[in-house]
PDB file of N, CA and C in Angstrom:
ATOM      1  N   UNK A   1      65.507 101.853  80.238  1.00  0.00           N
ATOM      2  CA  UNK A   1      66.722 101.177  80.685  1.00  0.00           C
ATOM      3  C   UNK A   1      66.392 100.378  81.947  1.00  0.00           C
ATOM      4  N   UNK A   2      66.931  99.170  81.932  1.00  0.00           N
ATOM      5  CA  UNK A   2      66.675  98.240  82.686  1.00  0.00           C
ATOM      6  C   UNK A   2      67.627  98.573  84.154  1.00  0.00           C
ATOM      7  N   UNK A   3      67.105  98.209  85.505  1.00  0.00           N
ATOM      8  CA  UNK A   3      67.544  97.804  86.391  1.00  0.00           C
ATOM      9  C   UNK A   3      68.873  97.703  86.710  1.00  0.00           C
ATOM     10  N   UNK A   4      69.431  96.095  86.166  1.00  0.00           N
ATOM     11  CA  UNK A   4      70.491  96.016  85.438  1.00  0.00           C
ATOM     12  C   UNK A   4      71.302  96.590  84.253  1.00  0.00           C
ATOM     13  N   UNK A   5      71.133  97.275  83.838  1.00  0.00           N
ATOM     14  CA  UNK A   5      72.199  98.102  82.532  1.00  0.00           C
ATOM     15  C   UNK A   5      72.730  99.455  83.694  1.00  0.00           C
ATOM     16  N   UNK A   6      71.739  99.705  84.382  1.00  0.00           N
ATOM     17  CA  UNK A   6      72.284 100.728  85.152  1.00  0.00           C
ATOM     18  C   UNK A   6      73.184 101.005  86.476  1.00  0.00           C
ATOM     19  N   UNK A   7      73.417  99.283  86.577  1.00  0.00           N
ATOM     20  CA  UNK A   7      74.487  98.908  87.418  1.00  0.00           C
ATOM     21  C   UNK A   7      75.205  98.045  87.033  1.00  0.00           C
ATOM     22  N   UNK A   8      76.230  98.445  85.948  1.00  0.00           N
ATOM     23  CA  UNK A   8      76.722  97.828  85.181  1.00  0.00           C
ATOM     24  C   UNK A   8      78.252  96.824  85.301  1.00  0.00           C
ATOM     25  N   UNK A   9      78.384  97.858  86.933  1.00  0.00           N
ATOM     26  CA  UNK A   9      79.702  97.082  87.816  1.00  0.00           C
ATOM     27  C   UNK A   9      79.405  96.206  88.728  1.00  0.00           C
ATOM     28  N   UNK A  10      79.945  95.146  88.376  1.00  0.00           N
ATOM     29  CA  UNK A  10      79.683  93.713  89.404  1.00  0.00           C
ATOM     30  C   UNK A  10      80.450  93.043  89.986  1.00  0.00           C
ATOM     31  N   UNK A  11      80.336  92.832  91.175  1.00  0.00           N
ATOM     32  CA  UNK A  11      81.364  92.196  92.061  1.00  0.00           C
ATOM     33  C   UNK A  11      81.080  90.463  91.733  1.00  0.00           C
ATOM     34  N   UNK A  12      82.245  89.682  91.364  1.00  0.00           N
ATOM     35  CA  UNK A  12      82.332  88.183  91.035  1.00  0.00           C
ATOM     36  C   UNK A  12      83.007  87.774  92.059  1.00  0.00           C
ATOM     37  N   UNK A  13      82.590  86.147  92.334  1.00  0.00           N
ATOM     38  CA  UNK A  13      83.210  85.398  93.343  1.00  0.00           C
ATOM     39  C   UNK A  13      84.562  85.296  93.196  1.00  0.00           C
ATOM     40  N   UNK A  14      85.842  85.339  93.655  1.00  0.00           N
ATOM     41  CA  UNK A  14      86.999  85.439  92.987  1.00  0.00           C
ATOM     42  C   UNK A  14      87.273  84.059  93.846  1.00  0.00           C
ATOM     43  N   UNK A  15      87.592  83.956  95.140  1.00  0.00           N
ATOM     44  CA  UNK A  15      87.752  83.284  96.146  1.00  0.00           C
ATOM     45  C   UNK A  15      87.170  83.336  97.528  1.00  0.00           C
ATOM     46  N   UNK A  16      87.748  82.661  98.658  1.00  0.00           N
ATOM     47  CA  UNK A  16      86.991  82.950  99.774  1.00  0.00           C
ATOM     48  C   UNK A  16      87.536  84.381 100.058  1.00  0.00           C
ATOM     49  N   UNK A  17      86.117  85.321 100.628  1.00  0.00           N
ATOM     50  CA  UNK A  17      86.457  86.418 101.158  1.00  0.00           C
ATOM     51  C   UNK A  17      86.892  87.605  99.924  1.00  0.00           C
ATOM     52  N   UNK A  18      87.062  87.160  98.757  1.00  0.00           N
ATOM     53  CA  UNK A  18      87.225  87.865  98.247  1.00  0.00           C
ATOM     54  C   UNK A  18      86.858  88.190  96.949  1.00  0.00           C
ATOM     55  N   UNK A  19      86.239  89.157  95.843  1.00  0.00           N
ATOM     56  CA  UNK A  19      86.072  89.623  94.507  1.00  0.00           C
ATOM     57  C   UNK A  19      86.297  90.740  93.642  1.00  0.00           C
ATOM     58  N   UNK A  20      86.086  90.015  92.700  1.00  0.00           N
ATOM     59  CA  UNK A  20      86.887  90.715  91.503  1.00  0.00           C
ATOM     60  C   UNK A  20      85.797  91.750  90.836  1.00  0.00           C
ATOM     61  N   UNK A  21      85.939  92.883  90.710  1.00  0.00           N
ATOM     62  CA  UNK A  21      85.738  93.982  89.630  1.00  0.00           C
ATOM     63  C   UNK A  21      85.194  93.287  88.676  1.00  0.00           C
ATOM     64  N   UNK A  22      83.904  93.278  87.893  1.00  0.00           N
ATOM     65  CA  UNK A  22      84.062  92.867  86.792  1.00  0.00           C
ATOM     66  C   UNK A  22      82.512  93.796  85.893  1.00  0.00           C
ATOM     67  N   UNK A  23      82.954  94.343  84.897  1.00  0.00           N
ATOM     68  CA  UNK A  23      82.125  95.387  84.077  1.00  0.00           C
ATOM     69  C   UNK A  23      81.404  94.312  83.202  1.00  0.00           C
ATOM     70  N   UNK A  24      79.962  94.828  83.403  1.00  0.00           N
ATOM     71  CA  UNK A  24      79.161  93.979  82.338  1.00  0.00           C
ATOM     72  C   UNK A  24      78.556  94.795  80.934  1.00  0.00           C
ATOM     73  N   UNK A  25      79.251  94.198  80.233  1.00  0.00           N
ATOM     74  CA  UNK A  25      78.570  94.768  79.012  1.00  0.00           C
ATOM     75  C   UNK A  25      77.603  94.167  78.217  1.00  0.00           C
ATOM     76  N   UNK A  26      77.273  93.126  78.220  1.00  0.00           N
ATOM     77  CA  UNK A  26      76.058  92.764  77.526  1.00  0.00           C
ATOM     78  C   UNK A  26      75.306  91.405  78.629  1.00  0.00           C
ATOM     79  N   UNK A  27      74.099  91.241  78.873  1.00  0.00           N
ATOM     80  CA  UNK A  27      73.040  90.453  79.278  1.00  0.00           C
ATOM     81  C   UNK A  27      71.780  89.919  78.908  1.00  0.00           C
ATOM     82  N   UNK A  28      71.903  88.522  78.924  1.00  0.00           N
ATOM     83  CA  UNK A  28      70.647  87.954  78.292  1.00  0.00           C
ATOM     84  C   UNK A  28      70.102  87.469  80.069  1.00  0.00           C
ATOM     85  N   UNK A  29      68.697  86.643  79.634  1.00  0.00           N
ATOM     86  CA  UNK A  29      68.156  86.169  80.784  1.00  0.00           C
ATOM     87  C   UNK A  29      69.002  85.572  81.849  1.00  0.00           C
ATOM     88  N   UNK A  30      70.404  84.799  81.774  1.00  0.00           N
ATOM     89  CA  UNK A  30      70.405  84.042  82.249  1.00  0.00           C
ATOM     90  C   UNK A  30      72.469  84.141  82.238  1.00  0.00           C
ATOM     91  N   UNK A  31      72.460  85.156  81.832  1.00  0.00           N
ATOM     92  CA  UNK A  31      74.347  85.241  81.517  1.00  0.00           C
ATOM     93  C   UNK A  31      74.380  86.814  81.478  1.00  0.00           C
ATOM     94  N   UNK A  32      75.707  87.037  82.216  1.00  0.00           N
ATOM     95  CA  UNK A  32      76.322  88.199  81.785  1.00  0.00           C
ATOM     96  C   UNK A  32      77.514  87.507  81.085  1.00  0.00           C
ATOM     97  N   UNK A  33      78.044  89.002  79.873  1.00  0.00           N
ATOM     98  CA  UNK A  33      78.756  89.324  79.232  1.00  0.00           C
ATOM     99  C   UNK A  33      80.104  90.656  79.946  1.00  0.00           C
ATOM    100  N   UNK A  34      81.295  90.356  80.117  1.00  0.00           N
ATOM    101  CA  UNK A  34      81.941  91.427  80.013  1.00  0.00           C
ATOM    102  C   UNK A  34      83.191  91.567  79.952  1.00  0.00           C
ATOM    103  N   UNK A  35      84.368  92.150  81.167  1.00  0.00           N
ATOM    104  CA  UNK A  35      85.622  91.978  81.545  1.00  0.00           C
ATOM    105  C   UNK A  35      85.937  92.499  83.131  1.00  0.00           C
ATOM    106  N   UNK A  36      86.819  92.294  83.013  1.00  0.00           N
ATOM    107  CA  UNK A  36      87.781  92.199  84.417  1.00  0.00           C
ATOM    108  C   UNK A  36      88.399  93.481  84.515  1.00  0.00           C
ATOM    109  N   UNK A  37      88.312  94.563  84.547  1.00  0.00           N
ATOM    110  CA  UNK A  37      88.726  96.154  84.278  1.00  0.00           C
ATOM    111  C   UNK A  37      90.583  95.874  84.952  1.00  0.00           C
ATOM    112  N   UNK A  38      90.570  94.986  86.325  1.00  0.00           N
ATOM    113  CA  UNK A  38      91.638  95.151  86.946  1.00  0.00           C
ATOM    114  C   UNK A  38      93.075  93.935  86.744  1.00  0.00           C
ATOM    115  N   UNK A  39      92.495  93.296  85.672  1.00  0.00           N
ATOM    116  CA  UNK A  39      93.496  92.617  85.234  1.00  0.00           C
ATOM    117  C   UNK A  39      94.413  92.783  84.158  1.00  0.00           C
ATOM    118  N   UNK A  40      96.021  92.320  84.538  1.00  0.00           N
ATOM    119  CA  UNK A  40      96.682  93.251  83.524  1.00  0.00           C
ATOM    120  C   UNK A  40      96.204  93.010  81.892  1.00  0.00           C
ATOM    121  N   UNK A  41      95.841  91.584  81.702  1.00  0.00           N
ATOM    122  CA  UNK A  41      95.531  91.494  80.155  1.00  0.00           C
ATOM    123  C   UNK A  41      94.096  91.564  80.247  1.00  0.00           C
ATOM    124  N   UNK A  42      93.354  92.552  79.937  1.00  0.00           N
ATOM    125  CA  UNK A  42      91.822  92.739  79.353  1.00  0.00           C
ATOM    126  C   UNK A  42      91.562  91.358  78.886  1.00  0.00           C
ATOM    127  N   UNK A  43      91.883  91.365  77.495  1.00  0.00           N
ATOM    128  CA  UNK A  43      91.125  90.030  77.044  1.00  0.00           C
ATOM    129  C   UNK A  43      90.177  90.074  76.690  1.00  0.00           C
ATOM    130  N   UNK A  44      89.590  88.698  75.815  1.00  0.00           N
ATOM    131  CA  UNK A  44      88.187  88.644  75.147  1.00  0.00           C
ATOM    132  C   UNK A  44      86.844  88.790  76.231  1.00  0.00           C
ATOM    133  N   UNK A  45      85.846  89.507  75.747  1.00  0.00           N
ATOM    134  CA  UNK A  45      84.865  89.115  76.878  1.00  0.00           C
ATOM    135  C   UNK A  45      84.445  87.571  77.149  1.00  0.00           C
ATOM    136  N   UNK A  46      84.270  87.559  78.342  1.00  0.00           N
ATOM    137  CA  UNK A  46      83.628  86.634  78.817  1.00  0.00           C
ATOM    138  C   UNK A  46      82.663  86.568  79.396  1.00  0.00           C
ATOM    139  N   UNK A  47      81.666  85.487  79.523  1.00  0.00           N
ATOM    140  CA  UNK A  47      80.434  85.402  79.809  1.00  0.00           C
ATOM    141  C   UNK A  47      80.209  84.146  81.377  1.00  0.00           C
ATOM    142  N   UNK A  48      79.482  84.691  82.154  1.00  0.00           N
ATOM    143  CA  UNK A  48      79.540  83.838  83.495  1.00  0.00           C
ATOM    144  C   UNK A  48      77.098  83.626  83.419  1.00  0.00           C
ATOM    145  N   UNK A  49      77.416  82.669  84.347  1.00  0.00           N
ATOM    146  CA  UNK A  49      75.964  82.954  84.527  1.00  0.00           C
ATOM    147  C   UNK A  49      75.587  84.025  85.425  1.00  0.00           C
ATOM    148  N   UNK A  50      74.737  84.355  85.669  1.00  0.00           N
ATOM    149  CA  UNK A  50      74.134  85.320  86.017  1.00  0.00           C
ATOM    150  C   UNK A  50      74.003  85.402  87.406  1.00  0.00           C
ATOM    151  N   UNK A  51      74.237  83.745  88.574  1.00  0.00           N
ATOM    152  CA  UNK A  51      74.449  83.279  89.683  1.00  0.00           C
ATOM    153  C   UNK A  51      75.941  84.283  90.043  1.00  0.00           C
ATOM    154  N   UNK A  52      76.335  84.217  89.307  1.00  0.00           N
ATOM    155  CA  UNK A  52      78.143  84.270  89.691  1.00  0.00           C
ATOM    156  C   UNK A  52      77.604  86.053  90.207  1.00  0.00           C
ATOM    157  N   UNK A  53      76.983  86.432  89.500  1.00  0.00           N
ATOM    158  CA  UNK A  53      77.245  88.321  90.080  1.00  0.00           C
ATOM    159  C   UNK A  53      77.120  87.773  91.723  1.00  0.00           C
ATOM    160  N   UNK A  54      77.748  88.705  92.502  1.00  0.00           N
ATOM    161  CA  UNK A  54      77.813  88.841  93.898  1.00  0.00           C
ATOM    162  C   UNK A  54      76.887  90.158  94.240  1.00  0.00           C
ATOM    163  N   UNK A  55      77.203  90.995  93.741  1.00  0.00           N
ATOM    164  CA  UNK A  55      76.152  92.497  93.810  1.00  0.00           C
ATOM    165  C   UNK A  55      76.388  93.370  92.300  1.00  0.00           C
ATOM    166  N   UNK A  56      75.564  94.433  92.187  1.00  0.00           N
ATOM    167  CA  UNK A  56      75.967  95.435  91.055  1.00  0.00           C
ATOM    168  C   UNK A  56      75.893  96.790  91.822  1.00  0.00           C
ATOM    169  N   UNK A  57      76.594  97.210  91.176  1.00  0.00           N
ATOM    170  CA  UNK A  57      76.671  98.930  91.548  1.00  0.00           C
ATOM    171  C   UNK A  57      76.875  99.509  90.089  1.00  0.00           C
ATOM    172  N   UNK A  58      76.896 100.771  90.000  1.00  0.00           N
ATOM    173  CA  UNK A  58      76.131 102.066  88.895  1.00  0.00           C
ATOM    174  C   UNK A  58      77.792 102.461  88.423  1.00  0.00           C
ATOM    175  N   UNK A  59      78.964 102.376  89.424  1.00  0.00           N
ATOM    176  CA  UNK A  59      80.237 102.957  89.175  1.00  0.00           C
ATOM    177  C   UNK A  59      81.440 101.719  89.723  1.00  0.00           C
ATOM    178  N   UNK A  60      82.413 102.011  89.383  1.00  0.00           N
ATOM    179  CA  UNK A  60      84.132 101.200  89.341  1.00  0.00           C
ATOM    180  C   UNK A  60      83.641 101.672  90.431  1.00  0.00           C
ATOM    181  N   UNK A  61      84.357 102.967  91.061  1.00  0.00           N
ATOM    182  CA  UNK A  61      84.521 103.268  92.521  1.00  0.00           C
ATOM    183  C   UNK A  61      83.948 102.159  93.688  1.00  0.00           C
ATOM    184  N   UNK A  62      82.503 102.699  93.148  1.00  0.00           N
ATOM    185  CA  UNK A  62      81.422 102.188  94.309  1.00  0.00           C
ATOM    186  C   UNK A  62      81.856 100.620  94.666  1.00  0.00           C
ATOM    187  N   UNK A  63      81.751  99.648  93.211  1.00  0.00           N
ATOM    188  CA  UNK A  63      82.506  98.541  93.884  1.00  0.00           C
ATOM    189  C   UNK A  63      83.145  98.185  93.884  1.00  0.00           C
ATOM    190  N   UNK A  64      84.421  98.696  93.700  1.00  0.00           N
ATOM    191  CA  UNK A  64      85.997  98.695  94.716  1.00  0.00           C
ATOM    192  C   UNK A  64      85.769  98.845  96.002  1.00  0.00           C
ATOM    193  N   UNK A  65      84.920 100.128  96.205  1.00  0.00           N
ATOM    194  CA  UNK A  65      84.637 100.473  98.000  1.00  0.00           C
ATOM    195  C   UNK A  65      83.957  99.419  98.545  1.00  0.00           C
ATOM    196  N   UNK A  66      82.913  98.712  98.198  1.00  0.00           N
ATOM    197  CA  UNK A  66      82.405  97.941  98.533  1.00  0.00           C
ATOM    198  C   UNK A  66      82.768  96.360  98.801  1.00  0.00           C
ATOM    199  N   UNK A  67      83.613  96.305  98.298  1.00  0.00           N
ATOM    200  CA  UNK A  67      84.787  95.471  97.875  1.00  0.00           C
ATOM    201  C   UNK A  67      85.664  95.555  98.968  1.00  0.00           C
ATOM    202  N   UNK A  68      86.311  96.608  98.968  1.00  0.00           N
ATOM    203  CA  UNK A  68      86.799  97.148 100.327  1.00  0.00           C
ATOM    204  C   UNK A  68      86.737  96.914 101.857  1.00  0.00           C
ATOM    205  N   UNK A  69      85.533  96.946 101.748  1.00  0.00           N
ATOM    206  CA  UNK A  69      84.989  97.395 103.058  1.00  0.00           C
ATOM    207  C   UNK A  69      84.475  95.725 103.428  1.00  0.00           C
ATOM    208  N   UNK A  70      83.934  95.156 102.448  1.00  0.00           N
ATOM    209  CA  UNK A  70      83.237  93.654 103.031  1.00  0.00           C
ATOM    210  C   UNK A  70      84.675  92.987 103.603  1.00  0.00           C
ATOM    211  N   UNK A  71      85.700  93.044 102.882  1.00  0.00           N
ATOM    212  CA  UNK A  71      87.282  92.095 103.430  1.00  0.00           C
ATOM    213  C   UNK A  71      86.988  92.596 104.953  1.00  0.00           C
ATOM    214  N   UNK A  72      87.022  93.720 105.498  1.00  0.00           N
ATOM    215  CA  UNK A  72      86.297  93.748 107.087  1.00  0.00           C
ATOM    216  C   UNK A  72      85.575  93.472 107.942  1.00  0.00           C
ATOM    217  N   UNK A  73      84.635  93.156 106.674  1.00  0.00           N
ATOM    218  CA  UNK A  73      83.524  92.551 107.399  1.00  0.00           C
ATOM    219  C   UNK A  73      83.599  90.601 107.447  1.00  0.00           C
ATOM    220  N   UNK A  74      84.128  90.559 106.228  1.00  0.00           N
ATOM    221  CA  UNK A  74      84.936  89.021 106.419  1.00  0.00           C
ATOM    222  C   UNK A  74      85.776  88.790 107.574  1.00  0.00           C
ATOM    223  N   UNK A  75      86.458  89.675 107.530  1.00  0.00           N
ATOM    224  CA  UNK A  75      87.801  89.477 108.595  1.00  0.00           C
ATOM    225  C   UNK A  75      86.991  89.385 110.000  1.00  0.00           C
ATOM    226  N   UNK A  76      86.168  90.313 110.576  1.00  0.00           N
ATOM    227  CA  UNK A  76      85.405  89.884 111.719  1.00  0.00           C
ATOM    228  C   UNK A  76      84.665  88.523 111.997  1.00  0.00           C
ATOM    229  N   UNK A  77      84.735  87.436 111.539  1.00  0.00           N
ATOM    230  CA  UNK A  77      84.389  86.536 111.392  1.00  0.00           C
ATOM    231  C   UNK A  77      85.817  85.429 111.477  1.00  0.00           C
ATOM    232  N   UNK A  78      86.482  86.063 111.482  1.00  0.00           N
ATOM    233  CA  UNK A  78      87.778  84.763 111.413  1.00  0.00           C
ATOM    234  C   UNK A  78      88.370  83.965 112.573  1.00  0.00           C
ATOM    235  N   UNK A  79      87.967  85.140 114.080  1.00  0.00           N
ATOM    236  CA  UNK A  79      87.875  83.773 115.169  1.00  0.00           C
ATOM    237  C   UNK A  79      87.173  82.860 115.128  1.00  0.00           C
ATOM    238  N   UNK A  80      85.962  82.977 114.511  1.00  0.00           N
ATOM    239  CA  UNK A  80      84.868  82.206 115.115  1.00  0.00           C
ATOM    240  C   UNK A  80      85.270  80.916 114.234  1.00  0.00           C
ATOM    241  N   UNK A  81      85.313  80.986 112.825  1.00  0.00           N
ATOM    242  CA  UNK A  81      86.007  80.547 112.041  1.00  0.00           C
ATOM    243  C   UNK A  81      86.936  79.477 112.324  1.00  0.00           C
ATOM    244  N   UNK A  82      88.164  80.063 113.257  1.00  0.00           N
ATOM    245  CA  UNK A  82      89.251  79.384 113.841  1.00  0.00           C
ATOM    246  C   UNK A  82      88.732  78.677 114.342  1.00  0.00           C
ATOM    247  N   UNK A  83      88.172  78.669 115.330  1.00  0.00           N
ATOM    248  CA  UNK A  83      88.005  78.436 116.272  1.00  0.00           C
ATOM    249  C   UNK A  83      87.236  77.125 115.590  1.00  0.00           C
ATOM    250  N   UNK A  84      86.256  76.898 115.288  1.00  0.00           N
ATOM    251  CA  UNK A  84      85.266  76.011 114.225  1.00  0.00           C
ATOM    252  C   UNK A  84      86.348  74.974 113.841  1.00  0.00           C
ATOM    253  N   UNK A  85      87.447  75.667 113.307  1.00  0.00           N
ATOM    254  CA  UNK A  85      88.199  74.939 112.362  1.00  0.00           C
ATOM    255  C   UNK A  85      89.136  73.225 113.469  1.00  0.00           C
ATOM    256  N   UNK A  86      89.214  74.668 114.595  1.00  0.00           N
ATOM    257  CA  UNK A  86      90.407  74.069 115.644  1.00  0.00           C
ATOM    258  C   UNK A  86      88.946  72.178 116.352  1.00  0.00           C
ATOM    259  N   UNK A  87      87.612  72.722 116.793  1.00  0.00           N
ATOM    260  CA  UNK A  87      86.818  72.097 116.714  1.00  0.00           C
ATOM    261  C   UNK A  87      86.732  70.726 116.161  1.00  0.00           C
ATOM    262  N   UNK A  88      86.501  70.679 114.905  1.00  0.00           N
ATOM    263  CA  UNK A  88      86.266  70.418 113.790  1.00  0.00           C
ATOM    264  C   UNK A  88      87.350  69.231 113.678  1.00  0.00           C
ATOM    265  N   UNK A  89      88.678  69.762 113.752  1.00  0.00           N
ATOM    266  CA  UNK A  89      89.835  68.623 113.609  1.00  0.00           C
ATOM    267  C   UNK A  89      90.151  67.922 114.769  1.00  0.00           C
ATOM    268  N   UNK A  90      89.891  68.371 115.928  1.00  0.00           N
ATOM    269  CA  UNK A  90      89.606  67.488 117.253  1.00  0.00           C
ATOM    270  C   UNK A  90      88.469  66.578 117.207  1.00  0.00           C
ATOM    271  N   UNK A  91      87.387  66.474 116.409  1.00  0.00           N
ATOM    272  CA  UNK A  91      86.292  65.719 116.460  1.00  0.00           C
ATOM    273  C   UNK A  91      86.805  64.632 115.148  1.00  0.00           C
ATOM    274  N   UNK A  92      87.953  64.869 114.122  1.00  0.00           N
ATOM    275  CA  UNK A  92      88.010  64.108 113.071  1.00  0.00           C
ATOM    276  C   UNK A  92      88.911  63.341 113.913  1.00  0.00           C
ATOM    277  N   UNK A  93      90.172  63.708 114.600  1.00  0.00           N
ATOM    278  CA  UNK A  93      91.106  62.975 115.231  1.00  0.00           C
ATOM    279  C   UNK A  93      89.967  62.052 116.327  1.00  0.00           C
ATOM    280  N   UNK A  94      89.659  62.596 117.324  1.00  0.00           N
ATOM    281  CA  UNK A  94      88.575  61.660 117.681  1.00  0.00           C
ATOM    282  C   UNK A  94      87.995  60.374 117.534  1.00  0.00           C
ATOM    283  N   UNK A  95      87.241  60.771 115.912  1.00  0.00           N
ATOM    284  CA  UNK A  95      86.647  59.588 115.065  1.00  0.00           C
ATOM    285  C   UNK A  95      88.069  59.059 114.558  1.00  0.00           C
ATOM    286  N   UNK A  96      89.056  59.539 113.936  1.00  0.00           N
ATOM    287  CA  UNK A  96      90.108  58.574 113.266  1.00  0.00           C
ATOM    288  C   UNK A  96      90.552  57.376 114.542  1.00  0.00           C
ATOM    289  N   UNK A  97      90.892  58.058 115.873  1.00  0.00           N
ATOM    290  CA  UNK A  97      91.338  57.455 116.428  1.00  0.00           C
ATOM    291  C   UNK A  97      90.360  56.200 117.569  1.00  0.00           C
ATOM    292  N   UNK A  98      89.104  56.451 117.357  1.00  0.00           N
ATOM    293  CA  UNK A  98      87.851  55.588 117.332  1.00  0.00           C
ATOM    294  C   UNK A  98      88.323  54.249 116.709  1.00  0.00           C
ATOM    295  N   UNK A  99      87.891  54.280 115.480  1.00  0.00           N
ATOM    296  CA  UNK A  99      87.961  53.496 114.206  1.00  0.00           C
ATOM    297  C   UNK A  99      89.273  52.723 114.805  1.00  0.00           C
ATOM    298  N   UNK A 100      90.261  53.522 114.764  1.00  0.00           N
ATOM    299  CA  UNK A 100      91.630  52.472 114.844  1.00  0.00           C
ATOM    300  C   UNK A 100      91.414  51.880 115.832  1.00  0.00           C
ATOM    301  N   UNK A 101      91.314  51.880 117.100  1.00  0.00           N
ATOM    302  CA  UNK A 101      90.689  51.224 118.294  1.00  0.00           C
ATOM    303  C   UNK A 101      89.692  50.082 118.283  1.00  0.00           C
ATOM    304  N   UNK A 102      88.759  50.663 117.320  1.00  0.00           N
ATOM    305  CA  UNK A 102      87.808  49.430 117.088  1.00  0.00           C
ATOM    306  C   UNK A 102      88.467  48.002 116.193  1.00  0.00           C
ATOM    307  N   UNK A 103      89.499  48.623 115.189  1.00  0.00           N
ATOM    308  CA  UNK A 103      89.675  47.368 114.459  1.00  0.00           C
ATOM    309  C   UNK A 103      90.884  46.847 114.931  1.00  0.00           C
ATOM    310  N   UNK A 104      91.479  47.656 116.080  1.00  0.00           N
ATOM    311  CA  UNK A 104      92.262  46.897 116.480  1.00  0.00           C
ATOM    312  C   UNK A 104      91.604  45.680 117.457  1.00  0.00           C
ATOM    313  N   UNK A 105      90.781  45.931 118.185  1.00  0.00           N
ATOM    314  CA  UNK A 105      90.040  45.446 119.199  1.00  0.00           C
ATOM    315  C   UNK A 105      89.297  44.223 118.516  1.00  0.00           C
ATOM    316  N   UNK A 106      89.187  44.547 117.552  1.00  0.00           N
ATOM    317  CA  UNK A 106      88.693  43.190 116.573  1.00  0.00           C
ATOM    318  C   UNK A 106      89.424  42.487 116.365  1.00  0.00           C
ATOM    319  N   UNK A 107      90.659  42.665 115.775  1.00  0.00           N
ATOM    320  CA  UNK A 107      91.930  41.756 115.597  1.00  0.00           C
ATOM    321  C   UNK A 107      92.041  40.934 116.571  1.00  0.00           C
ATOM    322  N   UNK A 108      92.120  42.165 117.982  1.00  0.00           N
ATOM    323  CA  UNK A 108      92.414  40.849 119.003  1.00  0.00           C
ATOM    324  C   UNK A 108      91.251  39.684 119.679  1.00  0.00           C
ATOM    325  N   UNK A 109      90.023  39.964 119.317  1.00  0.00           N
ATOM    326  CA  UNK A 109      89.110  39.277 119.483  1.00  0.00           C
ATOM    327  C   UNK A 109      89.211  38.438 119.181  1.00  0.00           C
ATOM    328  N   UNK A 110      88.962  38.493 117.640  1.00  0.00           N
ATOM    329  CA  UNK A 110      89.656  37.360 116.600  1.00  0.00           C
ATOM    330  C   UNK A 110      90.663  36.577 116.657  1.00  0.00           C
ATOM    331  N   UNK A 111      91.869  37.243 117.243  1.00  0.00           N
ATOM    332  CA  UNK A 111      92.959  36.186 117.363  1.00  0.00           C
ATOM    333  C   UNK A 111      93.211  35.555 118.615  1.00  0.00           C
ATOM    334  N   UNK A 112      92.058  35.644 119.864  1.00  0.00           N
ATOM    335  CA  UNK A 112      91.836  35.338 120.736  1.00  0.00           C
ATOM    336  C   UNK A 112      90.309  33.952 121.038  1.00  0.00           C
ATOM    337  N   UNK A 113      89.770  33.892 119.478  1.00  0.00           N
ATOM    338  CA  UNK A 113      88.977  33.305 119.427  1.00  0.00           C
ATOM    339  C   UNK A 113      89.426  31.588 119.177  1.00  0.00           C
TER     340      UNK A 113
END
């Protein structure tokens, strides 16, 4: 038994900060096969590439807990984050308000020429 068959629970990218449960039941080189244990409609299996696993673990539990516990470890990261963000849109306003300056400044060049 392979590596993989024996950690058959895999955490998938769901969104930022966060993933989904997802049981693999069958794997070729390059794809898993499975389902979503925590969604209300099961459903047909589906198949993701093999990129998409985030980690595997051996049990449900283990990565729920694990699952768990990273949203904390995400969450410690969310000033810095902010803060980046707050950054980030002061340097776009900045440049927006650059640009408008410049072509205004052209206009009047121009209509001064």
């Amino acid at each position: 038994m392979t590596d993989q068959i024996e950690r058959p629970w895999a955490l998938m990218r769901h969104h930022a900060g966060w993933a989904d449960v997802f049981h693999i039941e069958k794997e070729s080189g390059d794809s898993v096969t499975g389902f979503y244990p925590d969604r209300e409609s099961v459903g047909p299996p589906v198949s993701y590439s093999v990129r998409a696993v985030l980690a595997r673990f051996p049990t449900m539990e283990a990565a729920r807990a694990a699952r768990e516990s990273a949203v904390a470890e995400w969450r410690k990261h969310d000033a810095a984050v902010q803060e980046a963000e707050a950054k980030l849109r002061e340097a776009e306003k900045a440049r927006e308000d650059a640009w408008i300056a410049f072509l205004r400044e052209s206009a009047d060049r121009s209509a001064g020429a």
